[in-house]
Structures are given as structure tokens and as C-alpha cells.
Protein backbone atom coordinates (compact mmCIF):
# COMPACT_ATOMS: atom_id res chain seq x y z
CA UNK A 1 8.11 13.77 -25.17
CA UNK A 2 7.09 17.33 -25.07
CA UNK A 3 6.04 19.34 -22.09
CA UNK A 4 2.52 19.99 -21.74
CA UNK A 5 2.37 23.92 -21.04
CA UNK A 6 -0.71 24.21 -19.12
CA UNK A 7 -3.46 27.52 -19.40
CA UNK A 8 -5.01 28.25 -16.50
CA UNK A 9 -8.63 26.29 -17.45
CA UNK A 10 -6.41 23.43 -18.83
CA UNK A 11 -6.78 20.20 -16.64
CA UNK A 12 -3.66 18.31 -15.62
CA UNK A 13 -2.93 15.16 -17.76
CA UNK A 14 -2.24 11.99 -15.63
CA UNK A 15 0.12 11.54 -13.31
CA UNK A 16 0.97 8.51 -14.90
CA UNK A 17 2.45 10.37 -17.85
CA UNK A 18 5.39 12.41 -15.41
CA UNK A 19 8.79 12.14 -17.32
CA UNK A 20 11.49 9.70 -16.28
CA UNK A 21 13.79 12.58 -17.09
CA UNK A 22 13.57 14.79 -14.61
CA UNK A 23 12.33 12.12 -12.55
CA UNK A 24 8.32 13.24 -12.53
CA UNK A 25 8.37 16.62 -14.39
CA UNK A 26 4.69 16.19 -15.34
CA UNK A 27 3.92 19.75 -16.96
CA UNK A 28 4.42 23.71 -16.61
CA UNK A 29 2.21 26.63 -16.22
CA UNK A 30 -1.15 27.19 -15.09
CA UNK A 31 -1.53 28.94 -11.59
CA UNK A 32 -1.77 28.27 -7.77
CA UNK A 33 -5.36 29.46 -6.93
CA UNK A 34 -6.90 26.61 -4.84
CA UNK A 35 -8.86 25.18 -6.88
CA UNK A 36 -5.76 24.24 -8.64
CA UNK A 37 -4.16 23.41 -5.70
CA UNK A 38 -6.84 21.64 -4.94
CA UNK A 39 -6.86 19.65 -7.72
CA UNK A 40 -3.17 19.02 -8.22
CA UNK A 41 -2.60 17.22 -4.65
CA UNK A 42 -5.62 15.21 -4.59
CA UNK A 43 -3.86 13.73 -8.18
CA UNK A 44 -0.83 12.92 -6.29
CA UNK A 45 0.73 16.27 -8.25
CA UNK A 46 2.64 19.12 -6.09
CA UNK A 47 4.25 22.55 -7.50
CA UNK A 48 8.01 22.76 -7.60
CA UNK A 49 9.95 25.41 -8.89
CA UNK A 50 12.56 28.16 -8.11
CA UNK A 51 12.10 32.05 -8.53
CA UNK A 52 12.20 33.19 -12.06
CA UNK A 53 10.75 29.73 -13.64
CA UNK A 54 7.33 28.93 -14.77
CA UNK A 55 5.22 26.62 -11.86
CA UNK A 56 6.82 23.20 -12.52
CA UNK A 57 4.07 20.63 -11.63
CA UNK A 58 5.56 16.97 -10.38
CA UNK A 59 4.56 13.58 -9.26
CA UNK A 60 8.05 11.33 -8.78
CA UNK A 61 8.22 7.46 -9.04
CA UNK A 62 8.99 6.29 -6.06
CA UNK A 63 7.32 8.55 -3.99
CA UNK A 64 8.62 8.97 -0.43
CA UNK A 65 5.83 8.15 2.46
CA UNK A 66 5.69 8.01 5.65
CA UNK A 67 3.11 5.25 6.70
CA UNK A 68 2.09 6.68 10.50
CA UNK A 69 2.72 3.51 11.72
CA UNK A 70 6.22 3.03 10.81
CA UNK A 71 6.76 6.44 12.57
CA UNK A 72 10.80 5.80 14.06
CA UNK A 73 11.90 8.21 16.50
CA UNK A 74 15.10 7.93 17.60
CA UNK A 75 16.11 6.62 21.58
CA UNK A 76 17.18 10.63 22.25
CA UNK A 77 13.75 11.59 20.62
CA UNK A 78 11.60 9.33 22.69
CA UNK A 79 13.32 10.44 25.24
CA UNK A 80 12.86 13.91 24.55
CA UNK A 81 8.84 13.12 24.11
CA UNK A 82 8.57 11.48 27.31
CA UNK A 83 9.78 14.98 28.86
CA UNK A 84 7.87 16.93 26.95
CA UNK A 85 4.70 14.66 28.04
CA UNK A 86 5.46 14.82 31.68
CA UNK A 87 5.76 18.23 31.36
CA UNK A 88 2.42 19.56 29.49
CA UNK A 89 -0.17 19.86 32.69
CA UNK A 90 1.91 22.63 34.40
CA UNK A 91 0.58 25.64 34.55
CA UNK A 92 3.39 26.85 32.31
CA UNK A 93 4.80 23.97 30.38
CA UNK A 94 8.44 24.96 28.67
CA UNK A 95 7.36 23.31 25.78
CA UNK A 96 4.45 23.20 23.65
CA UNK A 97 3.04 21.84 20.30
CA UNK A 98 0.44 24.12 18.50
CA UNK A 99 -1.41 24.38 15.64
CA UNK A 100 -2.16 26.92 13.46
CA UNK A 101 -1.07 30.15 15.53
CA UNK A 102 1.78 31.09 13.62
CA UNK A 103 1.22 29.37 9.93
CA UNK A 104 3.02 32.71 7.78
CA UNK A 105 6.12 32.58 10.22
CA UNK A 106 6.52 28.83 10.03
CA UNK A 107 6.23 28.86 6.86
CA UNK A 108 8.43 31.91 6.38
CA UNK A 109 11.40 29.99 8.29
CA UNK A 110 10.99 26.86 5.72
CA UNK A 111 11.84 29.02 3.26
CA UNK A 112 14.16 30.98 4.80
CA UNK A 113 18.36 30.28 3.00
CA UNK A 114 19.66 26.73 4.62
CA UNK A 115 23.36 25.81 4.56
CA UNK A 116 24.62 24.28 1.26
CA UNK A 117 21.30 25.63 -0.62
CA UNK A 118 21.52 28.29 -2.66
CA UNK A 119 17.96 29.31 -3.01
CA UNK A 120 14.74 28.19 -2.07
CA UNK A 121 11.50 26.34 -4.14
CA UNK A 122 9.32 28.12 -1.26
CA UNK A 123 8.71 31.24 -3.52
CA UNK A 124 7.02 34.45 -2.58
CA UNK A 125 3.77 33.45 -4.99
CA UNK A 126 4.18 30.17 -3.28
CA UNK A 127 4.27 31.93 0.20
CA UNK A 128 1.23 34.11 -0.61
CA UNK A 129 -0.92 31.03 -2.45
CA UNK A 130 -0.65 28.62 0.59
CA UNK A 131 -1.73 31.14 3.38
CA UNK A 132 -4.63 31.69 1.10
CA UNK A 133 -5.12 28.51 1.39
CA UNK A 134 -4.55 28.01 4.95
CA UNK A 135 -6.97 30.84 5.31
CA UNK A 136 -9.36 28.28 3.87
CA UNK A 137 -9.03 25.54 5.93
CA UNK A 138 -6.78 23.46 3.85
CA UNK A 139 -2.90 24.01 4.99
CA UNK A 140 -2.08 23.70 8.45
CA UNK A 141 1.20 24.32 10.92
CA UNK A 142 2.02 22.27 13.37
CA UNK A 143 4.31 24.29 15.84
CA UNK A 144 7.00 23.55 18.74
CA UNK A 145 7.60 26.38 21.06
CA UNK A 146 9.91 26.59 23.99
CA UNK A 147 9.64 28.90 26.23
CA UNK A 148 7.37 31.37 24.57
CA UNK A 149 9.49 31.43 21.36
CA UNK A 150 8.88 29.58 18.15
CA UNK A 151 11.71 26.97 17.94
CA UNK A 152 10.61 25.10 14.89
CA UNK A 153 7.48 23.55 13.00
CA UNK A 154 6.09 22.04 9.84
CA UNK A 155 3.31 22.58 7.21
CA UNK A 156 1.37 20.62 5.03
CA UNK A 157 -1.75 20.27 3.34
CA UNK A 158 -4.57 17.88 4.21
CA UNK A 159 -7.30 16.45 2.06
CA UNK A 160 -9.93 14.06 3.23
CA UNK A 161 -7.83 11.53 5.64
CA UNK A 162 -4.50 12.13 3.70
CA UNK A 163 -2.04 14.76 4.47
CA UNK A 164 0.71 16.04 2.68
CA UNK A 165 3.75 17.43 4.27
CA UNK A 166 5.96 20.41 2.48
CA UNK A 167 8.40 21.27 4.30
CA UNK A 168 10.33 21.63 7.81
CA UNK A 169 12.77 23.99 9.56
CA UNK A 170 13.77 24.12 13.59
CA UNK A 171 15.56 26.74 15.73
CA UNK A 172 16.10 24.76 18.44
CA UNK A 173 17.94 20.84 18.55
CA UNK A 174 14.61 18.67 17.55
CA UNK A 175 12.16 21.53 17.60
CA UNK A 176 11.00 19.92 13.92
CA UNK A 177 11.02 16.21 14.94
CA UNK A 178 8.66 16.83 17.99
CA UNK A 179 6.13 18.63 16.00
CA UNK A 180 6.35 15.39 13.26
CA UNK A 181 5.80 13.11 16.32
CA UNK A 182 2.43 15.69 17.71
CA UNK A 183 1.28 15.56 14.35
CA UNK A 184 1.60 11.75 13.63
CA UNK A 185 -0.07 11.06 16.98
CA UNK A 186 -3.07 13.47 15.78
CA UNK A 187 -3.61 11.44 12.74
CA UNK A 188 -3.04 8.01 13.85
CA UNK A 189 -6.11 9.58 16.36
CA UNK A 190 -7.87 10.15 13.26
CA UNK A 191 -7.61 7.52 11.04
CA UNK A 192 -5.08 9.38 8.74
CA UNK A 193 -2.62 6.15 7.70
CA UNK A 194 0.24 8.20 5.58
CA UNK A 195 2.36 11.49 5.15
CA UNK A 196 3.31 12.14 1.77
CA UNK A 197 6.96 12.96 2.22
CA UNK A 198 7.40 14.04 -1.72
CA UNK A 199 11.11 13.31 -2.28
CA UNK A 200 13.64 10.92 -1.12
CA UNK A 201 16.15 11.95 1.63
CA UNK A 202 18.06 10.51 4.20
CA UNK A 203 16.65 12.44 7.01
CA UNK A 204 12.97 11.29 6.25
CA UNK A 205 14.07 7.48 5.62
CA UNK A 206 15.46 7.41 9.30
CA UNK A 207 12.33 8.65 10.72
CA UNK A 208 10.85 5.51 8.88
CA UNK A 209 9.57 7.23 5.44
CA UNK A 210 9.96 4.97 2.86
CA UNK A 211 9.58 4.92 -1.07
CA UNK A 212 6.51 3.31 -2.59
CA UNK A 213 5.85 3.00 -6.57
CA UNK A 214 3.68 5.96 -8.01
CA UNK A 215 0.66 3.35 -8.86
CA UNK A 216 0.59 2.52 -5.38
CA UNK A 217 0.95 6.09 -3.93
CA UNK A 218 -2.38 7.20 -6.43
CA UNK A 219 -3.98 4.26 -5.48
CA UNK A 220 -4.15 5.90 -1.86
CA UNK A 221 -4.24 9.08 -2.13
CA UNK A 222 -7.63 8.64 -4.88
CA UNK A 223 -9.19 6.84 -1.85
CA UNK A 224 -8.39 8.54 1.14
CA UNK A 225 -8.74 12.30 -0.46
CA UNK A 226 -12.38 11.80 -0.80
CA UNK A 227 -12.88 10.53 3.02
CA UNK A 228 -14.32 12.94 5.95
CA UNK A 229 -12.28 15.92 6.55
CA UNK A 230 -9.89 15.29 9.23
CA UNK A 231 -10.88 18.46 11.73
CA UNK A 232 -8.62 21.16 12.28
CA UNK A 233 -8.67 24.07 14.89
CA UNK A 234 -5.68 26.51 16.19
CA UNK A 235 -5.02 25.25 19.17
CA UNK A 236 -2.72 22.65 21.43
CA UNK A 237 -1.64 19.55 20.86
CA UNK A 238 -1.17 17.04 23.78
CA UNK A 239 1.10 13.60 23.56
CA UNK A 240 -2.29 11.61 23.14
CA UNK A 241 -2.53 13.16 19.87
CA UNK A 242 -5.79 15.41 20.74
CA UNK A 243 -6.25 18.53 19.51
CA UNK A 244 -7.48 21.45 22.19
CA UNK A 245 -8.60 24.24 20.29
CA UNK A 246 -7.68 27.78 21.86
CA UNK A 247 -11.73 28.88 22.44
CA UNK A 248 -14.55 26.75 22.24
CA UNK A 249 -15.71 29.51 19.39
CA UNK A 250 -12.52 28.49 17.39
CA UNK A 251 -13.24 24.49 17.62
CA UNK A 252 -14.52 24.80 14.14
CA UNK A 253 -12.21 26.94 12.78
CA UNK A 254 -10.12 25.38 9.52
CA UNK A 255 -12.10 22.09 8.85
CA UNK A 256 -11.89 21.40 5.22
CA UNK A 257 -14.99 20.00 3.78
């Protein structure tokens, strides 16, 4: 089967139709304006490529998932969150869980070189297309600092009651893992029932991510895309999974609609 090469006003074909080999390679081209973007995830499709290729659209079968209910932290990680917990009333708590104040350096230190990688999928266009689209209320960071300093963090997309993680990186020994276990609090809180995880790996299946058939995956992600926003604001987590924003002026800052 040939490769659909997509123009920029040509619409994505299923994502039933994704090759078997490469696993998912559904098409190339097109761009990464939002409305693309937009378009793409809410089709169970994501943008996958390396520097110097053409945008390499994908939708895998199985898809990994992380149902926010079969959320697994470790016994050190609980552990870890129960500190953190008794911790956040202080008037200066060491560690904190935030959202959205520092989205272009989190997502500058996913992309930054890892050990046995030798490049990154996190492109510069990539890089410069999702903080657009952070900038409209669609991509959001979810943030561990300790003591001041950013120690690690996430970022991922969210569409109606569904959200859809990229990518991870941590500084610090479970810096990433405590913002996963903020952010799964915040949308249990809000109804949100799974994480799109994208692609298999060991780390994610021990959290309790697990693979589910593509049908099943666009089944759900159809449904809940369309739901009520979940609201966003830059601002605090807390260990009940609420949201503070930073100013009552900011509460309504990056809702998606």
C-alpha cells in the first residue's frame, strides 16, 4: 500500500487504514498548525518524526493507555506522595506540583539528548507548534519543583475529557512520576478516565498503562474529545487533585473550548 502524502488542506484518511508495517505509519506531510493538530489527536493520530524527515503521522495497534484508575505507583512512590502531601500547607513546602509556569522549559528538557538515544522526535518545528498551542489553551505542563528548581515534569495535550500525554523527563529521582500521580489525581477530579500513553514501554506498563486494540482506543477518544473542556489554569496542584490557579484573574486562563 502506498503512502498517502498529505497537502496541507488534505484531510487525514482513517485511522483504521495505519500500516502494519511500520506498525501505524498512517501518512506524511501536511503541517502542525492547530487546526491540524487539532484534528489529528481528536482521530486518535499523533506526529512522529525525526529532524530532516517529512511529519510522519501515526496511530499504532495496540495503543498504550493508561486507564486513571489502574494508576500503580510503586510502595517507594506512595511513600514519596504521602511526604510530599504532609508537606504542601507550609509556608514554604520543598516540593511542589505546578501547572503551566514553565511549559517551553519542560518541554525543552523532554527533548533534550537521553542516554542510549541518539536524537530526539521532539523537533524544533515540533517545539515551536506545541507552545503555540499551549498558548491556546490546548497543551499543558504539569511540573515538580524542589526547592525552587525545576526537577522534572510532563506535557500533553487535552481535548474534551481525554488527555494525551507526549512525553516525560526528571532531574531529580521521581521528579516525573510525582507530576503523573498530581496529574492523574486532577483528572480522576474531573471525570477524565484515560491517558493516552502512545507507545508501548516497560516503564509505562509498571505504572499500570496497558495496551488496548486501536478500535477500542477510537471508540473513546471519538466520545470523550467532544465532552466539556476539562479547565486549565497555571497554577498549584494539591494531593486532592485540585487545581489553585496563581491569581484569581488567571482562573480562566488555558480552558480549551
Amino acid at each position: 500500500m502506498k503512502l498517502p502524502w498529505l497537502a496541507v488542506d488534505t484531510p487525514f484518511p482513517p485511522a483504521e487504514f495505519a500500516l502494519t508495517d511500520p506498525d501505524g505509519l498512517l501518512a506524511a506531510g501536511a503541517d502542525l498548525s492547530i487546526p491540524r493538530l487539532i484534528q489529528a489527536y481528536s482521530n486518535g493520530i499523533f506526529p512522529w518524526y525525526s529532524e530532516g524527515e517529512p511529519i510522519l503521522w501515526w496511530s499504532p495497534d495496540p495503543r498504550m493507555v493508561l486507564a486513571v484508575e489502574d494508576f500503580a505507583p510503586s510502595h517507594s512512590l506512595r511513600k514519596l506522595l504521602r511526604q510530599i502531601a504532609g508537606q504542601e500547607l507550609s509556608a514554604a513546602p520543598r516540593v511542589q506540583v505546578r501547572v503551566d509556569t514553565a511549559f517551553a522549559r519542560v518541554m525543552a528538557g523532554c527533548a533534550a539528548p537521553r542516554d542510549g538515544q541518539p536524537g530526539t522526535w521532539i523537533t524544533g518545528a515540533m517545539q515551536q507548534a506545541y507552545r503555540a498551542w499551549h498558548e491556546s489553551g490546548y497543551v499543558h505542563s504539569i511540573e515538580t519543583w524542589i526547592d525552587g528548581e525545576l526537577a522534572g515534569g510532563l506535557y500533553g495535550i487535552s481535548l474534551g475529557r481525554m488527555f494525551f500525554g507526549e512525553s516525560m523527563f526528571t532531574r531529580a529521582p521521581n521528579a516525573s512520576k510525582v507530576a503523573l500521580a498530581y496529574l492523574v489525581r486532577y483528572l480522576a477530579a474531573q471525570g477524565v478516565e484515560r491517558i493516552d500513553c502512545q507507545q508501548q514501554t516497560r516503564h509505562l506498563a509498571s505504572l499500570g498503562a496497558r495496551p488496548i486494540s486501536r478500535a477500542a482506543f477510537l471508540r473513546h477518544v471519538r466520545g470523550a474529545a467532544v465532552l466539556t473542556a476539562v479547565p486549565w489554569a497555571r497554577g498549584t496542584l494539591d494531593s486532592a487533585g485540585r487545581l489553585h490557579p496563581e491569581t484569581a484573574s488567571g482562573a480562566g486562563l488555558g480552558v480549551n473550548m
